[in-house]
PDB file of N, CA and C in Angstrom:
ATOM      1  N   UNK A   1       0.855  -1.191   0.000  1.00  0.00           N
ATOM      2  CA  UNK A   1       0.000   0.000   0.000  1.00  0.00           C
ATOM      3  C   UNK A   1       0.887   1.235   0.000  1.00  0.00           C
ATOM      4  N   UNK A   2       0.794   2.168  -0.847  1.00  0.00           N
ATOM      5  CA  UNK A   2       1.561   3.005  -1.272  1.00  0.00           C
ATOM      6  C   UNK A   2       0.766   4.480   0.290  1.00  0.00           C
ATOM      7  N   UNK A   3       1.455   5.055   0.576  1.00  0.00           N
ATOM      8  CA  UNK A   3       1.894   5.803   1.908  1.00  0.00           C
ATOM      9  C   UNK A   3       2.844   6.639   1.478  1.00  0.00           C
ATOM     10  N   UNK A   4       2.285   8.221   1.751  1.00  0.00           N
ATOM     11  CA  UNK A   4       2.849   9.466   1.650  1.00  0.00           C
ATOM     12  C   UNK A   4       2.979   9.957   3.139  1.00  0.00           C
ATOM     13  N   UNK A   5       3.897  10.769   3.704  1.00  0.00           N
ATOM     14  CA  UNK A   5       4.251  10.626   5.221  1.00  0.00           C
ATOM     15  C   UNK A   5       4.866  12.144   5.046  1.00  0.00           C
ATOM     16  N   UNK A   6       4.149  13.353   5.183  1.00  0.00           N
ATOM     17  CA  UNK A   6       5.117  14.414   5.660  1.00  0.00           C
ATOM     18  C   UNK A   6       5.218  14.851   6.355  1.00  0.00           C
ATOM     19  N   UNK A   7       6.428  15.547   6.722  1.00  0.00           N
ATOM     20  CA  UNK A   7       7.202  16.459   7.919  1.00  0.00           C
ATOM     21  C   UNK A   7       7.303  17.721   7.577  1.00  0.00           C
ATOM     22  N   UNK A   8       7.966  18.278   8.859  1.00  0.00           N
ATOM     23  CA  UNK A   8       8.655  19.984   8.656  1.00  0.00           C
ATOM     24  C   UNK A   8       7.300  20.908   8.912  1.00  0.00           C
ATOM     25  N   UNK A   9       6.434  20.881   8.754  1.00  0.00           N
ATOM     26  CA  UNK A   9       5.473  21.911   9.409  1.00  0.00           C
ATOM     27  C   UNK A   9       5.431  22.751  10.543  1.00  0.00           C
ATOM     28  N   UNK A  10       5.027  23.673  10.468  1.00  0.00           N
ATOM     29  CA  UNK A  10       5.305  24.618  12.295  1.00  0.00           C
ATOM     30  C   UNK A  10       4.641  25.832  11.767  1.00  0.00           C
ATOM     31  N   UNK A  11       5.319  26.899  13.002  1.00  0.00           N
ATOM     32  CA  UNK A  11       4.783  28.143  13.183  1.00  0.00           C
ATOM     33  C   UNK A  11       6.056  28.800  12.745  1.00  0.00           C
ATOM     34  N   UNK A  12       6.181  29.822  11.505  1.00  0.00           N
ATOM     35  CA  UNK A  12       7.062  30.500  11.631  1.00  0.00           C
ATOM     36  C   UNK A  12       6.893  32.181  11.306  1.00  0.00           C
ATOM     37  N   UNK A  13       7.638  33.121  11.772  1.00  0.00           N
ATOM     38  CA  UNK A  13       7.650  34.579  11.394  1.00  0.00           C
ATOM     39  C   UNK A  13       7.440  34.620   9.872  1.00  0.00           C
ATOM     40  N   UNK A  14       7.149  35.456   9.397  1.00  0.00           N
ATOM     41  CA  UNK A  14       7.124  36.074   8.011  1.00  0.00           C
ATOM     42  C   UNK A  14       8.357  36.702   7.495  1.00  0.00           C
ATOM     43  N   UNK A  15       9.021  36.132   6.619  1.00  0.00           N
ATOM     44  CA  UNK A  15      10.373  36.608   5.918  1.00  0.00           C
ATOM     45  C   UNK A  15      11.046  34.833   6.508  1.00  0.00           C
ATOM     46  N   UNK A  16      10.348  34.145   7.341  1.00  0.00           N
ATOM     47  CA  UNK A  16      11.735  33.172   7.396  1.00  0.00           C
ATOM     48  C   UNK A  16      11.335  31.773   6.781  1.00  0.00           C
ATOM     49  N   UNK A  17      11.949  30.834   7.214  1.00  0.00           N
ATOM     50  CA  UNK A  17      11.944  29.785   6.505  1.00  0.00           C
ATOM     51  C   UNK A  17      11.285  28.244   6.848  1.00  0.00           C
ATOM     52  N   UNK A  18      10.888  27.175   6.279  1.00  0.00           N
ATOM     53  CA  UNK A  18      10.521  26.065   6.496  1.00  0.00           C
ATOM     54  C   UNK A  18      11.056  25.327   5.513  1.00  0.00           C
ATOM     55  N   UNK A  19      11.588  23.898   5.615  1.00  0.00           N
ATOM     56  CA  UNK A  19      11.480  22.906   4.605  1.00  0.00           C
ATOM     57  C   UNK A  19      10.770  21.696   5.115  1.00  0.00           C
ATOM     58  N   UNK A  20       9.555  21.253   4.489  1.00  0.00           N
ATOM     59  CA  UNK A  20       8.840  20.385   4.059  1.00  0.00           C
ATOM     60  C   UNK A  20       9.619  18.799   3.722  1.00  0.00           C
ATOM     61  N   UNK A  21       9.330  18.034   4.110  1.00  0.00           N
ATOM     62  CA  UNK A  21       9.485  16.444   3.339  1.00  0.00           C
ATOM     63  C   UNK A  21       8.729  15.648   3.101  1.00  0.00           C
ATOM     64  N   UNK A  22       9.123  14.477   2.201  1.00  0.00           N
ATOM     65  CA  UNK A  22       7.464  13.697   2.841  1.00  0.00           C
ATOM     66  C   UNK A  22       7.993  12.718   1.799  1.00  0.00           C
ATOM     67  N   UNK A  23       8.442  11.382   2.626  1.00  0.00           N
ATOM     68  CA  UNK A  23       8.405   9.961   2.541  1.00  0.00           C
ATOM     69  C   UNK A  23       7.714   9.220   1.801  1.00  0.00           C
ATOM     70  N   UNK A  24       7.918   8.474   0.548  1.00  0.00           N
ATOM     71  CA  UNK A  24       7.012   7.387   0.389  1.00  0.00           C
ATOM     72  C   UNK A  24       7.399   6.258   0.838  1.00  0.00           C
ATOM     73  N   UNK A  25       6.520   5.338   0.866  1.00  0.00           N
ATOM     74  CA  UNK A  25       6.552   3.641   1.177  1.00  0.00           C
ATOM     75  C   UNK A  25       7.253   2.827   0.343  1.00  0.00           C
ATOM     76  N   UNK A  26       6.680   3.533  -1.165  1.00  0.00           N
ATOM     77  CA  UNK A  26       7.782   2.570  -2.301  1.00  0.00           C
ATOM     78  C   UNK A  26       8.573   3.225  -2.763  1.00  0.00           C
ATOM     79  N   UNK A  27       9.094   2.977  -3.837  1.00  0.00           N
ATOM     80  CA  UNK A  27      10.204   3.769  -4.653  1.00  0.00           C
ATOM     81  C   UNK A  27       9.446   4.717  -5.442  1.00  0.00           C
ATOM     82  N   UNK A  28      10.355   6.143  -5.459  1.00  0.00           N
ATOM     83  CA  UNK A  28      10.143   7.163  -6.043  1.00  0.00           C
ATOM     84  C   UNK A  28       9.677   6.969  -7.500  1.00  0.00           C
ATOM     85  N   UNK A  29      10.820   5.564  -7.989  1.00  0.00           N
ATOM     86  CA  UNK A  29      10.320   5.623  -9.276  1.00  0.00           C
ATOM     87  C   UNK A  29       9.141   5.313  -9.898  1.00  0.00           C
ATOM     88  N   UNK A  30       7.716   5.118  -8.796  1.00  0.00           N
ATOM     89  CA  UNK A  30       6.708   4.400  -9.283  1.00  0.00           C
ATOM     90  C   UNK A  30       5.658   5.339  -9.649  1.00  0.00           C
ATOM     91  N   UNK A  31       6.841   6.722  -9.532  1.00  0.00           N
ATOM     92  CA  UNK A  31       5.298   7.931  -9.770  1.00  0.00           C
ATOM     93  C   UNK A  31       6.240   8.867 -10.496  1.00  0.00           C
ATOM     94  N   UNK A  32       5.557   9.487 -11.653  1.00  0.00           N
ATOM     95  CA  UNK A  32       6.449  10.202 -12.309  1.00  0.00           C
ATOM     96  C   UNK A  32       6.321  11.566 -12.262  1.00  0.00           C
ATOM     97  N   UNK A  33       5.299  12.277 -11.386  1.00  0.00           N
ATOM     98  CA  UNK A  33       5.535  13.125 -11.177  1.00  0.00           C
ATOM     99  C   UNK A  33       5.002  13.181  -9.709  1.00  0.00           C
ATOM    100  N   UNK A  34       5.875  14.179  -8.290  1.00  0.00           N
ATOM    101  CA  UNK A  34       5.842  14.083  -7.194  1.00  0.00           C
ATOM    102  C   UNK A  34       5.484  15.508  -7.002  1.00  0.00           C
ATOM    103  N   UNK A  35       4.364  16.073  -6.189  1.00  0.00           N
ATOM    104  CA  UNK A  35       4.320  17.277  -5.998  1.00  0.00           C
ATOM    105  C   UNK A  35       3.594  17.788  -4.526  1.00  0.00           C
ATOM    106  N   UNK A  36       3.384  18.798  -4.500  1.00  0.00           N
ATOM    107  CA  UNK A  36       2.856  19.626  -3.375  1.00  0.00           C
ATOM    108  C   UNK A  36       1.954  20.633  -3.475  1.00  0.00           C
ATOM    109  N   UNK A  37       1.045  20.382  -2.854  1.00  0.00           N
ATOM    110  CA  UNK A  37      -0.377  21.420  -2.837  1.00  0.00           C
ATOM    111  C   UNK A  37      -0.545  21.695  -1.844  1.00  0.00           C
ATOM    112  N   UNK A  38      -1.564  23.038  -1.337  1.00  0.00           N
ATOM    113  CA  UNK A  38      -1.454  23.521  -0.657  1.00  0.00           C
ATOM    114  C   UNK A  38      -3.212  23.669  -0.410  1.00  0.00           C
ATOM    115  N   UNK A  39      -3.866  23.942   1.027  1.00  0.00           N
ATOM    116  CA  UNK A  39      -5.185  24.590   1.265  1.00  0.00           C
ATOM    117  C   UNK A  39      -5.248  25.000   2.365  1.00  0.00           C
ATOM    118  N   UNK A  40      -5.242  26.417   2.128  1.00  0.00           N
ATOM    119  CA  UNK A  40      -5.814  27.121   3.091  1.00  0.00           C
ATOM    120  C   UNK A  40      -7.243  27.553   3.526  1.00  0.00           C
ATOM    121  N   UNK A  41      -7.597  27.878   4.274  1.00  0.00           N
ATOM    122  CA  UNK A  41      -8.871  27.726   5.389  1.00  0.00           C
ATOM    123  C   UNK A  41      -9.946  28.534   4.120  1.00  0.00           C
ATOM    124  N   UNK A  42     -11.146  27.749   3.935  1.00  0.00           N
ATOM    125  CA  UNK A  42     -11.910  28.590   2.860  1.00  0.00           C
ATOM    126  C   UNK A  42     -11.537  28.470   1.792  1.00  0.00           C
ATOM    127  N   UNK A  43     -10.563  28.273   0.963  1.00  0.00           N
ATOM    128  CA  UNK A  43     -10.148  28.021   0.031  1.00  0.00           C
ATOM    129  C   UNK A  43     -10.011  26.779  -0.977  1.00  0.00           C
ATOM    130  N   UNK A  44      -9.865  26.512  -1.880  1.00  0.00           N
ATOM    131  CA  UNK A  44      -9.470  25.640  -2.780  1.00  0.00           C
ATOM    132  C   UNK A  44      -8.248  24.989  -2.836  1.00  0.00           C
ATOM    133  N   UNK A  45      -7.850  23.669  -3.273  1.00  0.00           N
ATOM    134  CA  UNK A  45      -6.516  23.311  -2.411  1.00  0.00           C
ATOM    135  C   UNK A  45      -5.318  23.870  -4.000  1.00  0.00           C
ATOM    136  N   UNK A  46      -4.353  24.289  -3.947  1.00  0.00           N
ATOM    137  CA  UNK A  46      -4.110  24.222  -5.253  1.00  0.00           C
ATOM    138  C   UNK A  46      -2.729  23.975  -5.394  1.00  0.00           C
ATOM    139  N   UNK A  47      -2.113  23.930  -6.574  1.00  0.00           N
ATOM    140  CA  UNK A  47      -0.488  23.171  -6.875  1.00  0.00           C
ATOM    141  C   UNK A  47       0.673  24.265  -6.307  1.00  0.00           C
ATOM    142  N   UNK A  48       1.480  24.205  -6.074  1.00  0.00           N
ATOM    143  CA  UNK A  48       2.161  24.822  -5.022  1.00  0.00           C
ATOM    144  C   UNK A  48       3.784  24.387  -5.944  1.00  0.00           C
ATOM    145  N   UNK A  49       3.899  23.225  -6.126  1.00  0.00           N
ATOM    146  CA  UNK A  49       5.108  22.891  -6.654  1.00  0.00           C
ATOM    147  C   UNK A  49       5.379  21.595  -7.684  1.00  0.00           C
ATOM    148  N   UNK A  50       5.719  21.003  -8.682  1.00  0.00           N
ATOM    149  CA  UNK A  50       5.822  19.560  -8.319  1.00  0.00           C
ATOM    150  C   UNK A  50       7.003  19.375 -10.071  1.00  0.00           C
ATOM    151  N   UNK A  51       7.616  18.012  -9.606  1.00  0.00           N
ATOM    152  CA  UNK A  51       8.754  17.799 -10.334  1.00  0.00           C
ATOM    153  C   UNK A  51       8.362  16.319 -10.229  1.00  0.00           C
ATOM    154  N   UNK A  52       9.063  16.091 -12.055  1.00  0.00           N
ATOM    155  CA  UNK A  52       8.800  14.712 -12.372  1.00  0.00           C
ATOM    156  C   UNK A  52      10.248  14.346 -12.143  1.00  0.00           C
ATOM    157  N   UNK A  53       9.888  12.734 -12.729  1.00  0.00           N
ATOM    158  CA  UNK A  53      10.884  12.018 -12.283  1.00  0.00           C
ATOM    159  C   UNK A  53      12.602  12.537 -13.074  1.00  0.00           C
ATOM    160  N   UNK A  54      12.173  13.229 -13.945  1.00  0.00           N
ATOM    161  CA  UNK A  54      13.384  13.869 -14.999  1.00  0.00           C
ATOM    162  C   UNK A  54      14.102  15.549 -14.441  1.00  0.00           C
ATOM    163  N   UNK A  55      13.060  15.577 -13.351  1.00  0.00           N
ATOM    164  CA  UNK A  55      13.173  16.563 -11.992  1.00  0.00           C
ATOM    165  C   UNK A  55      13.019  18.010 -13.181  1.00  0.00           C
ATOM    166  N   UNK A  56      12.145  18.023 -13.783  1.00  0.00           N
ATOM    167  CA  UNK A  56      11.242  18.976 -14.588  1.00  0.00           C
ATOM    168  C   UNK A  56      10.347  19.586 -13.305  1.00  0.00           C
ATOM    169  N   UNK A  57      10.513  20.720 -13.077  1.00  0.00           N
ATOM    170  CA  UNK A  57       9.582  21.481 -11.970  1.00  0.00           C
ATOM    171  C   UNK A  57       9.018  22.573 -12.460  1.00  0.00           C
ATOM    172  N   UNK A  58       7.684  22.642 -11.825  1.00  0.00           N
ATOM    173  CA  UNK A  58       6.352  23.508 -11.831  1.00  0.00           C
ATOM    174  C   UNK A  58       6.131  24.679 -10.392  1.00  0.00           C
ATOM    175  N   UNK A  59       5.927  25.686 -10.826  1.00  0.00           N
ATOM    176  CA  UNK A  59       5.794  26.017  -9.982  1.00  0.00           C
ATOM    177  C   UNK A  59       4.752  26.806  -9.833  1.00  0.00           C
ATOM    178  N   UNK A  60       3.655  27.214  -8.897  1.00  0.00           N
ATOM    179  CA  UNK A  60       2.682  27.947  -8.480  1.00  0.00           C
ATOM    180  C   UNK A  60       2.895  29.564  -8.400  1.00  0.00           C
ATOM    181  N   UNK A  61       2.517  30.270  -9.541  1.00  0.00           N
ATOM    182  CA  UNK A  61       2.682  32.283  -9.790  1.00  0.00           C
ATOM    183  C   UNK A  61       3.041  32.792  -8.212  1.00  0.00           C
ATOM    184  N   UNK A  62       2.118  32.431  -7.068  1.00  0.00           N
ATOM    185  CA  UNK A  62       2.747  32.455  -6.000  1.00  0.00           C
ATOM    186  C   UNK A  62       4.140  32.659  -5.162  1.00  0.00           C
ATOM    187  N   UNK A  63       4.486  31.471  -6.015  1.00  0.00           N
ATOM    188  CA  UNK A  63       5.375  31.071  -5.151  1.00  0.00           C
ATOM    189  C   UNK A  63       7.232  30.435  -5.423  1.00  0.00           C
ATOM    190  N   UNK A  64       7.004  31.546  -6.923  1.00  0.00           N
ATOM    191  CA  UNK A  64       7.904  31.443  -7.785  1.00  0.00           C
ATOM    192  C   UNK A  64       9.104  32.233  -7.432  1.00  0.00           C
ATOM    193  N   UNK A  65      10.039  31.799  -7.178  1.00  0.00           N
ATOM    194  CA  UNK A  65      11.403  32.473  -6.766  1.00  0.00           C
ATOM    195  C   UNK A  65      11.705  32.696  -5.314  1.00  0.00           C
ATOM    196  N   UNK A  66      10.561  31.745  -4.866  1.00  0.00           N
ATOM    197  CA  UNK A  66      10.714  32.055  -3.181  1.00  0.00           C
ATOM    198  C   UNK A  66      10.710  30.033  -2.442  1.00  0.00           C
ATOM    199  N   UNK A  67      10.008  29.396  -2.876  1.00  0.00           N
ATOM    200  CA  UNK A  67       9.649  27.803  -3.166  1.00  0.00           C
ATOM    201  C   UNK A  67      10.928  26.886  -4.081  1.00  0.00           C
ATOM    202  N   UNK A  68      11.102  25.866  -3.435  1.00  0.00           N
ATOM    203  CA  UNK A  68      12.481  25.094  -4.098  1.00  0.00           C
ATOM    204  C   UNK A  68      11.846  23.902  -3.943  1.00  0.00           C
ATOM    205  N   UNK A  69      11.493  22.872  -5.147  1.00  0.00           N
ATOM    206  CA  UNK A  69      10.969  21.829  -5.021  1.00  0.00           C
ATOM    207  C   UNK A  69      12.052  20.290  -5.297  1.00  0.00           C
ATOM    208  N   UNK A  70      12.106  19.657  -4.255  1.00  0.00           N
ATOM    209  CA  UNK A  70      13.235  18.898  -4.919  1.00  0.00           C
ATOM    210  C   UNK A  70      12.842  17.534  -4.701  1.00  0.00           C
ATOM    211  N   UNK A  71      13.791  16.289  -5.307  1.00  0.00           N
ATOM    212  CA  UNK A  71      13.517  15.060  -4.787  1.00  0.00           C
ATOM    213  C   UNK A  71      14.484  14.001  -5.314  1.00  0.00           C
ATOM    214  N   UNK A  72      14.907  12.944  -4.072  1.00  0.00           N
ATOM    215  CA  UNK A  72      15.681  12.598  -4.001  1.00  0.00           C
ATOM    216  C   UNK A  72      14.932  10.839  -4.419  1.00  0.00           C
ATOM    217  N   UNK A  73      15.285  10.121  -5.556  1.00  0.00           N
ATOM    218  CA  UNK A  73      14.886   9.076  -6.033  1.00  0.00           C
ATOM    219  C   UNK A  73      15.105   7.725  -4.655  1.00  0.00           C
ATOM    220  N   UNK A  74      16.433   8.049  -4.952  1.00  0.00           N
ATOM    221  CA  UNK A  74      17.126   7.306  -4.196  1.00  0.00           C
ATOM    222  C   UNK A  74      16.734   6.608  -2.379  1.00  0.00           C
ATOM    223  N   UNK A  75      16.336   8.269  -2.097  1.00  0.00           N
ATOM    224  CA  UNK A  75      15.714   7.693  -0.966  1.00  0.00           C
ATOM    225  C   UNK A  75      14.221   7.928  -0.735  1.00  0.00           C
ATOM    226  N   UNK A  76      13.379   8.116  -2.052  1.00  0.00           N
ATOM    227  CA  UNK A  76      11.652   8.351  -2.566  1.00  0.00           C
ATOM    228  C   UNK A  76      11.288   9.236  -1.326  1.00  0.00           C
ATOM    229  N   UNK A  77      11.557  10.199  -1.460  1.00  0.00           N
ATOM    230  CA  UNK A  77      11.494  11.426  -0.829  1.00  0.00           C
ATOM    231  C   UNK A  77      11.433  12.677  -2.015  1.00  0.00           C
ATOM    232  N   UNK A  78      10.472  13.641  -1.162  1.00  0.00           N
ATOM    233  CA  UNK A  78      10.415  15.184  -2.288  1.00  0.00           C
ATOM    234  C   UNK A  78      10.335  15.700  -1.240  1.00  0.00           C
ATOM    235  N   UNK A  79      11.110  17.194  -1.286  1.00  0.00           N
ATOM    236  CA  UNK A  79      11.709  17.966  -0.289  1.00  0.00           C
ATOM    237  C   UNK A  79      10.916  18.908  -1.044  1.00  0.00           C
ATOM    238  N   UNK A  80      10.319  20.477   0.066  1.00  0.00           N
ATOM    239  CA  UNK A  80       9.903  21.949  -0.588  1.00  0.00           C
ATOM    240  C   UNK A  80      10.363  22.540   0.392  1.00  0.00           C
ATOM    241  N   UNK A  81      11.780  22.976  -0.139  1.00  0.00           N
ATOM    242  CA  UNK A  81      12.344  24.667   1.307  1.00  0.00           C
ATOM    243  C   UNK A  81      11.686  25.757   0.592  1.00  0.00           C
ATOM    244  N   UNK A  82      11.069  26.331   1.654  1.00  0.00           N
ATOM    245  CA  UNK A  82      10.126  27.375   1.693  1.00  0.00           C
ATOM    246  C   UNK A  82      11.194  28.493   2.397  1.00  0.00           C
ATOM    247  N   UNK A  83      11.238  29.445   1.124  1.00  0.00           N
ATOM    248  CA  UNK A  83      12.518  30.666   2.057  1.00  0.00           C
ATOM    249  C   UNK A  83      10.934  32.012   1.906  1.00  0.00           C
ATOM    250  N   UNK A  84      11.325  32.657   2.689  1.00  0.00           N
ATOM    251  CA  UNK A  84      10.497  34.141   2.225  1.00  0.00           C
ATOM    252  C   UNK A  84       9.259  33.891   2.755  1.00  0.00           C
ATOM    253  N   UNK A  85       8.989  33.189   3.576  1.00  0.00           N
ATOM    254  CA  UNK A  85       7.511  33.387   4.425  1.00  0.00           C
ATOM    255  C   UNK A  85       6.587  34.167   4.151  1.00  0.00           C
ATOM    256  N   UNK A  86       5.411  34.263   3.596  1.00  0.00           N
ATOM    257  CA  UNK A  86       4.149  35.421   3.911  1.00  0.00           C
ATOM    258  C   UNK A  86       3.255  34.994   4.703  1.00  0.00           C
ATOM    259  N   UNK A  87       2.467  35.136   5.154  1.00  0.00           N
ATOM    260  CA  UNK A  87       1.066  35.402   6.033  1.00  0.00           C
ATOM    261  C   UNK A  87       0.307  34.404   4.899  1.00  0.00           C
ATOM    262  N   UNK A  88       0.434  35.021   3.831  1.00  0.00           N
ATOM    263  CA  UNK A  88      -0.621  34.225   3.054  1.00  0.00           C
ATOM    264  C   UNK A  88      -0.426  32.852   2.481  1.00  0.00           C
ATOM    265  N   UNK A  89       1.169  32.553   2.546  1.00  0.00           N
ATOM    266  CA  UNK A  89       0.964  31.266   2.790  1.00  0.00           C
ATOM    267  C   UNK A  89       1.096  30.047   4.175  1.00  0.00           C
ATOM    268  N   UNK A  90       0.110  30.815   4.863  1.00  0.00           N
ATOM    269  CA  UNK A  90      -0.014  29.546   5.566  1.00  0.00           C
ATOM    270  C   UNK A  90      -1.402  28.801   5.315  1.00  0.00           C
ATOM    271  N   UNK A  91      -1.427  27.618   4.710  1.00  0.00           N
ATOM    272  CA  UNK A  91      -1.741  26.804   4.816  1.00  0.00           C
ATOM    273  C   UNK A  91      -1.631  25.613   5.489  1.00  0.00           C
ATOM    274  N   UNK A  92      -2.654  24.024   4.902  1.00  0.00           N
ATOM    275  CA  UNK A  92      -2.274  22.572   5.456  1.00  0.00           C
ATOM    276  C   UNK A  92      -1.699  22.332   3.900  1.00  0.00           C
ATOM    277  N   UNK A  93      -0.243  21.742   3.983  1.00  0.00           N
ATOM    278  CA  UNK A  93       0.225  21.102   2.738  1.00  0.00           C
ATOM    279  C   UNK A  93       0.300  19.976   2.317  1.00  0.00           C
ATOM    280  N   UNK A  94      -0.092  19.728   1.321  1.00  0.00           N
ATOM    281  CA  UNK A  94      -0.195  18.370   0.716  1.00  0.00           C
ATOM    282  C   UNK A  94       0.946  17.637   0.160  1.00  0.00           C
ATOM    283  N   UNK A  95       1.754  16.441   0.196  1.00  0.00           N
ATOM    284  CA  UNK A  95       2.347  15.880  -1.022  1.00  0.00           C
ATOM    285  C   UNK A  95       0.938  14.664  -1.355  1.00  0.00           C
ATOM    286  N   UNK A  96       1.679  15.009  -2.859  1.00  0.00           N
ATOM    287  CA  UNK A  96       1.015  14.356  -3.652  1.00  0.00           C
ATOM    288  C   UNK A  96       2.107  13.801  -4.993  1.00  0.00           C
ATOM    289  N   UNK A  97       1.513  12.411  -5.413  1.00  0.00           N
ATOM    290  CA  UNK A  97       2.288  11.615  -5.815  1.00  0.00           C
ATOM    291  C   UNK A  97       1.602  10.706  -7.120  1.00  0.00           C
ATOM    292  N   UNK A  98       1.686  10.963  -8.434  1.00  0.00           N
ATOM    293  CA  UNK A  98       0.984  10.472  -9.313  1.00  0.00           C
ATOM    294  C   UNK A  98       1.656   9.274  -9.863  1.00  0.00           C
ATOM    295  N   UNK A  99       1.107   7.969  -9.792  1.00  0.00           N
ATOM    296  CA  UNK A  99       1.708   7.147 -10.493  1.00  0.00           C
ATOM    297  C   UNK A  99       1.969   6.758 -12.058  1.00  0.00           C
ATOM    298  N   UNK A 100       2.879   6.366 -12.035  1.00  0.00           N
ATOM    299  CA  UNK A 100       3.389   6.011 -13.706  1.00  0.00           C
ATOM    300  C   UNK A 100       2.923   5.072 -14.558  1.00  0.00           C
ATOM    301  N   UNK A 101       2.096   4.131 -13.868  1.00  0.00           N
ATOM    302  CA  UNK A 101       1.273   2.944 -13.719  1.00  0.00           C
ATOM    303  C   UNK A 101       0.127   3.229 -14.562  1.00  0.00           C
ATOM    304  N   UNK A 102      -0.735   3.817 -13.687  1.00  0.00           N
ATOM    305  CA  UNK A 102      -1.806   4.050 -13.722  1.00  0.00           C
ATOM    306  C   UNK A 102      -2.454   5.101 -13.291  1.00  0.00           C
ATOM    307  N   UNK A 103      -1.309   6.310 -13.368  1.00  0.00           N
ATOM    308  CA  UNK A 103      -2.042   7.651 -13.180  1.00  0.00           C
ATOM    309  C   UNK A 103      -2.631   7.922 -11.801  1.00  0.00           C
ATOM    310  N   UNK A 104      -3.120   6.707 -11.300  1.00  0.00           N
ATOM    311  CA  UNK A 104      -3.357   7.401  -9.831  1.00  0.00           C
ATOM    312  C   UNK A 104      -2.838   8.191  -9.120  1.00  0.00           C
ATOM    313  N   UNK A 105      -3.541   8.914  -8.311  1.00  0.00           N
ATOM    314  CA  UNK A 105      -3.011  10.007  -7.443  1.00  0.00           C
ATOM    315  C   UNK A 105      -3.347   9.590  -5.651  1.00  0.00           C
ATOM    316  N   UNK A 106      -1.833   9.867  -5.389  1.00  0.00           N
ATOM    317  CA  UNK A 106      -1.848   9.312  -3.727  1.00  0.00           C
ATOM    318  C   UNK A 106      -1.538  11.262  -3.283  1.00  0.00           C
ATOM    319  N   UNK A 107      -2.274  10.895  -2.176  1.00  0.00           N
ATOM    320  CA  UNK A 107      -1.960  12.021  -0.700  1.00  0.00           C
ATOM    321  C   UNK A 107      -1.278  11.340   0.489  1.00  0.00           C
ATOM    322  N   UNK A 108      -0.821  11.906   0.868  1.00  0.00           N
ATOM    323  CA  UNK A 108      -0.171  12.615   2.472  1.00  0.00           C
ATOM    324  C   UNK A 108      -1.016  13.085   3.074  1.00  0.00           C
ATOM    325  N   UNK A 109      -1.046  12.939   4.096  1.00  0.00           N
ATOM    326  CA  UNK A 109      -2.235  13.959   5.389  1.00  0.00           C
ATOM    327  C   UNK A 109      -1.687  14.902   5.798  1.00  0.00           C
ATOM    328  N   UNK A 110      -1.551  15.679   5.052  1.00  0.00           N
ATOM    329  CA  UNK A 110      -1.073  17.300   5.243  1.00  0.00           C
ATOM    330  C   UNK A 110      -0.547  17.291   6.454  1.00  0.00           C
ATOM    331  N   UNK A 111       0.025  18.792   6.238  1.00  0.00           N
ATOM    332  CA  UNK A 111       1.110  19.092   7.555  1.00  0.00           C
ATOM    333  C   UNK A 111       0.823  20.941   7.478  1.00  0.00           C
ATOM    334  N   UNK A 112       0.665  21.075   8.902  1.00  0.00           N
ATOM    335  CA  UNK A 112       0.192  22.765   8.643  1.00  0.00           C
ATOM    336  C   UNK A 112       1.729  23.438   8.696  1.00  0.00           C
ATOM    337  N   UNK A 113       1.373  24.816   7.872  1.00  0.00           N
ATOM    338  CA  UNK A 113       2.402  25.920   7.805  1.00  0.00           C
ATOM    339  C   UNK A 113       1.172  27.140   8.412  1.00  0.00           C
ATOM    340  N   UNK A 114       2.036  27.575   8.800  1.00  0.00           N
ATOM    341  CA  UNK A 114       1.859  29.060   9.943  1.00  0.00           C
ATOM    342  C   UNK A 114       2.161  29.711  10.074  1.00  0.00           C
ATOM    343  N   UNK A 115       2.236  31.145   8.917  1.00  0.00           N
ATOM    344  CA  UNK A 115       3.559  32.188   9.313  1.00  0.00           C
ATOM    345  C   UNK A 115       2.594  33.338   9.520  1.00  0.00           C
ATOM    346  N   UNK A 116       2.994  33.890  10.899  1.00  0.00           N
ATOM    347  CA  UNK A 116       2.439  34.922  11.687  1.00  0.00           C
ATOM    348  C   UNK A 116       3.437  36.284  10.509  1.00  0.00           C
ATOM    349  N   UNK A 117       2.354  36.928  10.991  1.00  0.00           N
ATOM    350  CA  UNK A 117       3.032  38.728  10.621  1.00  0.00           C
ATOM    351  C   UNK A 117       3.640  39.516  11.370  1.00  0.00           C
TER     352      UNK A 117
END
């Protein structure tokens, strides 16, 4: 049973930093593209970051030049250091993990971000 597992969530100031992780169960290589979404309270959940297996990355108008999406095959892990904090992004974050298979899409049980003003 395929299992998304993330970390790194908290409370932080505005201007500073978080990095995100989040574990799978199997190998990285069984999903070809690995990413991260985001929903905040009232809102719609939406794409935030995500890189395929050729580590081709997307990134959310947001959160462009401030968001670093990465991932390490080897140990089926995708990393998001979050530099530049706003208020507005705190959200609960998602990884999310599409398989190569069969297109399915796995979640993680989010992990909250919190950046006070």
């Amino acid at each position: 049973q395929v299992q998304l597992v993330e970390s790194g969530g908290g409370l932080v100031q505005a201007g500073g930093s978080l990095r995100l992780s989040c574990a799978a169960s199997v190998s990285a290589y069984t999903f070809n593209v690995m990413a991260w979404y985001r929903q905040a309270a009232g809102k719609q959940r939406e794409l935030v970051a995500s890189i395929t297996t050729g580590a081709i990355t997307e990134y959310g108008d947001s959160v462009k030049g401030r968001f670093t999406i990465s991932r390490d095959n080897a140990k089926n892990m995708v990393a998001l250091q979050m530099n530049s904090l706003k208020p507005e992004d705190t959200a609960v974050y998602y990884c999310n993990a599409v398989s190569s298979w069969d297109y399915r899409a796995y979640w993680g049980q989010g992990t909250q971000v919190t950046v006070s003003s």
